[in-house]
C-alpha atoms as a PDB file:
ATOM      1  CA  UNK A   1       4.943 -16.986  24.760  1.00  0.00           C
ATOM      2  CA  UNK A   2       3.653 -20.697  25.528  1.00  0.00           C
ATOM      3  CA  UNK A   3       0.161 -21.206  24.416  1.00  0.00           C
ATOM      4  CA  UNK A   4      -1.560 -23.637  25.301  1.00  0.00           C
ATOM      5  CA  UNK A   5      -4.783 -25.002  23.104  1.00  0.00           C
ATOM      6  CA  UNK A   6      -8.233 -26.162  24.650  1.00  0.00           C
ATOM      7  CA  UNK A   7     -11.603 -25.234  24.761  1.00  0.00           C
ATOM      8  CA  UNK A   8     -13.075 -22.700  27.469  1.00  0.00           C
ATOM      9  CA  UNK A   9     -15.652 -24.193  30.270  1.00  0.00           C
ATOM     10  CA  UNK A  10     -15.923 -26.809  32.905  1.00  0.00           C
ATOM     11  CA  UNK A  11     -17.766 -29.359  30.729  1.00  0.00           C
ATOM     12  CA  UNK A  12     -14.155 -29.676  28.674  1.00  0.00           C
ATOM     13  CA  UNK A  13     -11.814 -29.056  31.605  1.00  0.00           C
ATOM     14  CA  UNK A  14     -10.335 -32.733  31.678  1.00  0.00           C
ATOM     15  CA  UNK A  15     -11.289 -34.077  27.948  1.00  0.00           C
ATOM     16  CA  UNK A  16      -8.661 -35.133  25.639  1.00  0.00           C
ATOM     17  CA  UNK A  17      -8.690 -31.672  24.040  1.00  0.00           C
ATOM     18  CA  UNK A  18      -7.768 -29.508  26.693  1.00  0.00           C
ATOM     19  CA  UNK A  19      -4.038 -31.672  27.399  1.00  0.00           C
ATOM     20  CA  UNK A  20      -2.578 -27.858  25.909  1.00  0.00           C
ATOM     21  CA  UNK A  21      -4.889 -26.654  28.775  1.00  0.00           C
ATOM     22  CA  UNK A  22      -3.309 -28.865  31.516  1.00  0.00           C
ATOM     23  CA  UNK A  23      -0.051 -28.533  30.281  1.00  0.00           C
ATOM     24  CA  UNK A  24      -0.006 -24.913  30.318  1.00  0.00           C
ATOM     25  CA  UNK A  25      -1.722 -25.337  34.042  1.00  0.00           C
ATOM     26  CA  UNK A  26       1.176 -27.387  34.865  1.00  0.00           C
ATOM     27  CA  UNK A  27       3.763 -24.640  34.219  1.00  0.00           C
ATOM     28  CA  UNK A  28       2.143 -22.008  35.721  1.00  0.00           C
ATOM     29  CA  UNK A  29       1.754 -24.151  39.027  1.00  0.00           C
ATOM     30  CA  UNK A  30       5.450 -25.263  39.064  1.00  0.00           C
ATOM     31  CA  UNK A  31       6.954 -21.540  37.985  1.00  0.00           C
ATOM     32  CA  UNK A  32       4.133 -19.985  40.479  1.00  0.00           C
ATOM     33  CA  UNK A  33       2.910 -17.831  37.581  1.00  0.00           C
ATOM     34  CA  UNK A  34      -0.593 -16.854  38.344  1.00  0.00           C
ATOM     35  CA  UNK A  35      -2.941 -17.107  34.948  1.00  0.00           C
ATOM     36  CA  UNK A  36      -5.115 -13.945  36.787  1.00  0.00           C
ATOM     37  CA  UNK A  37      -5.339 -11.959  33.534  1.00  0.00           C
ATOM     38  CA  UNK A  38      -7.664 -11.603  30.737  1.00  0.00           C
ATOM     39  CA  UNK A  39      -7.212  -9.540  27.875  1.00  0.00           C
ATOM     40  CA  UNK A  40      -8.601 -10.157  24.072  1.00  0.00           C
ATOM     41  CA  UNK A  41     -10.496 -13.866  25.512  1.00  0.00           C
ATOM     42  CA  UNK A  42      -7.214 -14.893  26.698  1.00  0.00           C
ATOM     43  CA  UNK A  43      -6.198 -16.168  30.333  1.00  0.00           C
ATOM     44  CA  UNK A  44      -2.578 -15.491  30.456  1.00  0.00           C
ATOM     45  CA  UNK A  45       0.191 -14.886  33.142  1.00  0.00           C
ATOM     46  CA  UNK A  46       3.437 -13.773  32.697  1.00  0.00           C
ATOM     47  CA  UNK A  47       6.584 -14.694  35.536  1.00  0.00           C
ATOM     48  CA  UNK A  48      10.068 -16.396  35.057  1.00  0.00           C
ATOM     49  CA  UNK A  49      10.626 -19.654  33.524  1.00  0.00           C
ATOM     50  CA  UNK A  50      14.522 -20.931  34.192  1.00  0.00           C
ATOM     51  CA  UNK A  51      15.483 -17.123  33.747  1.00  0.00           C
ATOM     52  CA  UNK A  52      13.602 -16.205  31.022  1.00  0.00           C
ATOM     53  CA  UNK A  53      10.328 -13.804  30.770  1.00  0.00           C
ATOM     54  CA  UNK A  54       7.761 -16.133  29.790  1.00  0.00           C
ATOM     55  CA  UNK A  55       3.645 -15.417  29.613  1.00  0.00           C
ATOM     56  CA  UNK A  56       1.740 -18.653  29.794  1.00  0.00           C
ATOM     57  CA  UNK A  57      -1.884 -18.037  27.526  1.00  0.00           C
ATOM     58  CA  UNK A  58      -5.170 -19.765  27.521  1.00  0.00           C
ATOM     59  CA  UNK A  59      -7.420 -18.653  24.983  1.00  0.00           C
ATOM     60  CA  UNK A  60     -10.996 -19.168  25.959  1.00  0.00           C
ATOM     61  CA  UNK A  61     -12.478 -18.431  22.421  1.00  0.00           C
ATOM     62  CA  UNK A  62     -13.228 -22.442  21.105  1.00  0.00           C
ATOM     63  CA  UNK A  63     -10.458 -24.371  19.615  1.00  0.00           C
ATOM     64  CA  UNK A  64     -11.431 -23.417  15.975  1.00  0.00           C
ATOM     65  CA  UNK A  65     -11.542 -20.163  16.971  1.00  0.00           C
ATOM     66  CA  UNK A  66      -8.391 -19.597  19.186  1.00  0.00           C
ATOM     67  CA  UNK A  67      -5.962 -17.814  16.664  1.00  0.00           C
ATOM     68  CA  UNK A  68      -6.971 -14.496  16.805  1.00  0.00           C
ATOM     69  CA  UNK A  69      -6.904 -13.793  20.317  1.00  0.00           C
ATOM     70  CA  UNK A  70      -4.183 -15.639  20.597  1.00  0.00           C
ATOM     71  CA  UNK A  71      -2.940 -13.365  17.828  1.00  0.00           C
ATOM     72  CA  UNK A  72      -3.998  -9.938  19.520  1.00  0.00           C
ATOM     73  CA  UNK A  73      -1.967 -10.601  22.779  1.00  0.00           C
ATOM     74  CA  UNK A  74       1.136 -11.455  21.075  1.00  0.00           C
ATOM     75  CA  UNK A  75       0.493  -8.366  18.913  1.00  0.00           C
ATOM     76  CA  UNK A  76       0.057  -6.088  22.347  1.00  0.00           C
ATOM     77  CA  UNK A  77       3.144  -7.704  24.180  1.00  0.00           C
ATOM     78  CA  UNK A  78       4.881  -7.542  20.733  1.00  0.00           C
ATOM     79  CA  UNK A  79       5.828 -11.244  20.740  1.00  0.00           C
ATOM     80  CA  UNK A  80       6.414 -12.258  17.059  1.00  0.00           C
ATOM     81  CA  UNK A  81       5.045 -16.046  15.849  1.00  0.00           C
ATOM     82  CA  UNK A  82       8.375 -17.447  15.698  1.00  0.00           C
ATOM     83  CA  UNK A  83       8.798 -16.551  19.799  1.00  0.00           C
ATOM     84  CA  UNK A  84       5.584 -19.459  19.753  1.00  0.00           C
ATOM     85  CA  UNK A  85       5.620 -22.225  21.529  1.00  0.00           C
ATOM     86  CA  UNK A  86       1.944 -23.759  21.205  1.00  0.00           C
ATOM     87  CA  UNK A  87       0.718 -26.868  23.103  1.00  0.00           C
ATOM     88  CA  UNK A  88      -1.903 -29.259  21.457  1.00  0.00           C
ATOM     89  CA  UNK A  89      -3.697 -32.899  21.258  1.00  0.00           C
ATOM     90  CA  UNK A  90      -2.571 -34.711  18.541  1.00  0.00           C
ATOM     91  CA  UNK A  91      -4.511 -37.393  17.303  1.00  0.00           C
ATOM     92  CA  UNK A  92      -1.830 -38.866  15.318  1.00  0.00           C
ATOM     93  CA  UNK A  93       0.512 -39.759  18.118  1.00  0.00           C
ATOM     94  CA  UNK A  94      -0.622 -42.143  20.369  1.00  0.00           C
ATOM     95  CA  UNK A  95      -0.962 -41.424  23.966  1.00  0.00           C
ATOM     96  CA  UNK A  96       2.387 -41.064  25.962  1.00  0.00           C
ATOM     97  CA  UNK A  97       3.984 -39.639  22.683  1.00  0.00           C
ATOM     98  CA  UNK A  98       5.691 -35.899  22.628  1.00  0.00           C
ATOM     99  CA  UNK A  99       6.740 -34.745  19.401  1.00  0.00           C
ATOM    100  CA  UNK A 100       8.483 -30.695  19.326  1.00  0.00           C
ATOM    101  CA  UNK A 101       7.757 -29.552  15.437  1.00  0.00           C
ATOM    102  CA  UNK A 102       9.617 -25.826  14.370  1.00  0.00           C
ATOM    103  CA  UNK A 103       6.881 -25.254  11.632  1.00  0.00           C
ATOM    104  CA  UNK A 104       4.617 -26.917   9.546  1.00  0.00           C
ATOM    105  CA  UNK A 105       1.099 -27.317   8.551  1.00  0.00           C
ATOM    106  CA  UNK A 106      -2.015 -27.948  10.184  1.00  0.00           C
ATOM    107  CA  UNK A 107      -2.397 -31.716   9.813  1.00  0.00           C
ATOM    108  CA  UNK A 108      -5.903 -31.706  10.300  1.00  0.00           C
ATOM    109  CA  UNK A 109      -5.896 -29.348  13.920  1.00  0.00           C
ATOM    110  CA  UNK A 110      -8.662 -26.909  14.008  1.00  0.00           C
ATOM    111  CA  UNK A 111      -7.048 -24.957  16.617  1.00  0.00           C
ATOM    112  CA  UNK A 112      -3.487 -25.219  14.945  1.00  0.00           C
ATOM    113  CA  UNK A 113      -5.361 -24.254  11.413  1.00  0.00           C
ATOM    114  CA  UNK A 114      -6.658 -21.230  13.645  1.00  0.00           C
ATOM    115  CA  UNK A 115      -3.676 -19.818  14.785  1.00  0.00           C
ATOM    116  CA  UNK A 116      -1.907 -20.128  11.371  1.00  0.00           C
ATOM    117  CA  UNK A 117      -4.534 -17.981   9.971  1.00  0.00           C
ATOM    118  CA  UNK A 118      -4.720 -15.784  12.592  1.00  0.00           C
ATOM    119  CA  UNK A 119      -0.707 -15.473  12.357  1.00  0.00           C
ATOM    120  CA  UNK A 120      -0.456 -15.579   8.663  1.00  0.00           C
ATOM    121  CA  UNK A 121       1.767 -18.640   8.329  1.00  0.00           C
ATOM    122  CA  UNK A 122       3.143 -21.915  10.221  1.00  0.00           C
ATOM    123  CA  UNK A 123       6.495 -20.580  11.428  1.00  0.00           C
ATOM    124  CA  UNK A 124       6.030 -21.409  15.123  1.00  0.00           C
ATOM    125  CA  UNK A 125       7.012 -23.921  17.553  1.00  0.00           C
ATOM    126  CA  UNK A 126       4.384 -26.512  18.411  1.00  0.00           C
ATOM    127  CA  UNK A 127       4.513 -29.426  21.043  1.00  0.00           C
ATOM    128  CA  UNK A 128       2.110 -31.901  19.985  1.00  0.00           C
ATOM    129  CA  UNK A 129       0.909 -34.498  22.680  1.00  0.00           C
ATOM    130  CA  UNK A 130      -0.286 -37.828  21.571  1.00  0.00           C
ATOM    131  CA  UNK A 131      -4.004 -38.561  22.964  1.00  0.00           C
ATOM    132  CA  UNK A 132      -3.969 -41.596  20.569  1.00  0.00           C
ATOM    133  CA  UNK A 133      -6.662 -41.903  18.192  1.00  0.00           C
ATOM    134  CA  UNK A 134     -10.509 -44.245  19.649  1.00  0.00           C
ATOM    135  CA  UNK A 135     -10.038 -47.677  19.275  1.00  0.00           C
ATOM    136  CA  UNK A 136     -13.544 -48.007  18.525  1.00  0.00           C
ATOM    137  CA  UNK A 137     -16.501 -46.508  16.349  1.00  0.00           C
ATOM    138  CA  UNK A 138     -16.278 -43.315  17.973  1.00  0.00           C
ATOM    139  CA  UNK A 139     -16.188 -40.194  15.968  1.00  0.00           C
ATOM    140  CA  UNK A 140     -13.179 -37.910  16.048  1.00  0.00           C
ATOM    141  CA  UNK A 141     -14.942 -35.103  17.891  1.00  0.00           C
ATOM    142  CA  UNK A 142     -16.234 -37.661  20.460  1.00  0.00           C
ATOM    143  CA  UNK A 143     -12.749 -39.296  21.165  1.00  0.00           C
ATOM    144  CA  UNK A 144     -10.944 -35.601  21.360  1.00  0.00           C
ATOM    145  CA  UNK A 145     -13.709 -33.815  23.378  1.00  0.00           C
ATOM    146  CA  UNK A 146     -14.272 -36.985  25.568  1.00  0.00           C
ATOM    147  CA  UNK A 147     -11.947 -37.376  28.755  1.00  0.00           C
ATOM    148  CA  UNK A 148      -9.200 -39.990  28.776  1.00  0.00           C
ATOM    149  CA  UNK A 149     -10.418 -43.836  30.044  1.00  0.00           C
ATOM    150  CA  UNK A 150      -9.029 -45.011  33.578  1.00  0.00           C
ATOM    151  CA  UNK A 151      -5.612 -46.543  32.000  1.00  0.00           C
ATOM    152  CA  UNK A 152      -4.779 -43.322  30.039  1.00  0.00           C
ATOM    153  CA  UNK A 153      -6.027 -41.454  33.122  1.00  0.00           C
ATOM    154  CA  UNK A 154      -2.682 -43.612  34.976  1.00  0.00           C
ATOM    155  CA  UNK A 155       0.059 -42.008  32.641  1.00  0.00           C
ATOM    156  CA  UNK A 156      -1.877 -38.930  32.061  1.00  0.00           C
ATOM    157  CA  UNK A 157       0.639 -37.092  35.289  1.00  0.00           C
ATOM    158  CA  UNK A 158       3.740 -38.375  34.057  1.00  0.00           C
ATOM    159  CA  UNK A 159       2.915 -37.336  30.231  1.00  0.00           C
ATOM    160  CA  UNK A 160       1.652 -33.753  31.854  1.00  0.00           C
ATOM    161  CA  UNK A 161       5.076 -33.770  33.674  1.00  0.00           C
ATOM    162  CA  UNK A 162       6.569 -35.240  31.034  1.00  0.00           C
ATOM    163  CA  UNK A 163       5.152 -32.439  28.498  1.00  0.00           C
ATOM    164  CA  UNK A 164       6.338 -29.496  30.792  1.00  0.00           C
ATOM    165  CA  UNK A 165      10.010 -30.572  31.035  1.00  0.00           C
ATOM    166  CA  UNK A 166       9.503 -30.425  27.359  1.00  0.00           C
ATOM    167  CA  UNK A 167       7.840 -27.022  27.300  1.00  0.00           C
ATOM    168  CA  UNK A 168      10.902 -25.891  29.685  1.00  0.00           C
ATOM    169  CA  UNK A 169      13.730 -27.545  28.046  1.00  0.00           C
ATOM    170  CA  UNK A 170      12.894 -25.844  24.557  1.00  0.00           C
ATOM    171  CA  UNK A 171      12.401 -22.351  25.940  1.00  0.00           C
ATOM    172  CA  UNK A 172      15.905 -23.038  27.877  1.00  0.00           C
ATOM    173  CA  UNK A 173      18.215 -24.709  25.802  1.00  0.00           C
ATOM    174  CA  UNK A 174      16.625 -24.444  22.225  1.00  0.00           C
ATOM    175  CA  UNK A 175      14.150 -26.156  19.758  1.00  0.00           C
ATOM    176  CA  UNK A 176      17.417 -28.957  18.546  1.00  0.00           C
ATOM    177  CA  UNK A 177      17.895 -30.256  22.383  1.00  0.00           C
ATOM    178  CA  UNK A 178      14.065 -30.262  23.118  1.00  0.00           C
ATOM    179  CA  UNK A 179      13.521 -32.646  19.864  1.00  0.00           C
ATOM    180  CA  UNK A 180      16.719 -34.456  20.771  1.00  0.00           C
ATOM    181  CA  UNK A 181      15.237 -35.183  24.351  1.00  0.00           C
ATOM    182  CA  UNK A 182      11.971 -36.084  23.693  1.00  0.00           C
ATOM    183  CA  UNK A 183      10.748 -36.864  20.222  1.00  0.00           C
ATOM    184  CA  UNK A 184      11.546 -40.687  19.791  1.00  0.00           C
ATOM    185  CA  UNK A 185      10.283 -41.569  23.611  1.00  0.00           C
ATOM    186  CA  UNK A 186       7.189 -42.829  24.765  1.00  0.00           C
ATOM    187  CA  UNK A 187       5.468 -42.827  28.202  1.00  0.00           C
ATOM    188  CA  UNK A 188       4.131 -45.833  29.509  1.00  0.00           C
ATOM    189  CA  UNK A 189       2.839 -47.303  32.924  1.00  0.00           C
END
């Protein structure tokens, strides 16, 4: 199961928060996968991805809420938290930065934080993409719910592309080659 983490709505659709969102988009556009469902606040979608069964999830409860519904569809499809793969901002990467973590702790991510409570633990996969942290005075909940400026906005395809061959690459060929390929690179214009 891929998740991927934003926040429900049209005022979020394209803010720094909702890259899980757009990632998740990505895949079902590329692996035709329609995300047509709903069931327990979740969008999901479920099709092949390079062979394999996959369902694709939105949840549409808030970010610091998303665990549990998260939690209730893996529950009903019987999908355990180590066959996770969640998709999230991360603040402490900067932007054009992919890092593929096993397990771990929340470092600070409400909607990670959510999902480890809702799952009882850390022991799932997570693909964090870097949105950088503001440059300026701006508070964190301004720069992550804010969209991306017009020269993020220029690598924001390729790290969305980028992201997805990620996403794909650790679902085919395991969690070692998906860190080998694209932990220590970083996208640039």
């Amino acid at each position: 199961m891929v998740v991927g983490l934003g926040n429900p709505g049209e005022t979020y659709s394209r803010s720094r928060h909702n890259t899980g969102f757009m990632i998740v988009d990505a895949l079902a556009e590329a692996y035709t996968i329609p995300l047509n469902k709903t069931k327990y606040d979740t969008v999901f979608g479920r099709g092949p991805i390079e062979g394999l069964d996959v369902l694709l999830a939105k949840p549409m409860a808030y970010m610091n809420r998303s665990g549990f519904p998260v939690q209730r569809l893996a529950h009903y499809f019987r999908i355990l938290r180590e066959d996770l793969l969640v998709v999230h901002d991360d603040i402490d990467l900067a932007i054009g930065r992919l890092k593929i973590k096993e397990k771990g702790g929340d470092a600070g991510h409400k909607g990670i934080r959510s999902m480890m409570n809702a799952f009882g633990g850390g022991d799932f996969t997570r693909l964090r993409v870097g949105i950088g942290r503001s440059e300026s005075d701006t508070s964190v909940s301004d720069h992550v719910l804010g969209t991306f400026h017009t020269e993020e906005k220029e690598i924001m395809d390729i790290i969305i592309k980028r992201a997805k061959d990620a996403v794909v690459t650790t679902l085919s060929k395991g969690i070692a080659e998906g860190m080998n390929r694209f932990n220590n690179t970083t996208i640039t214009t």
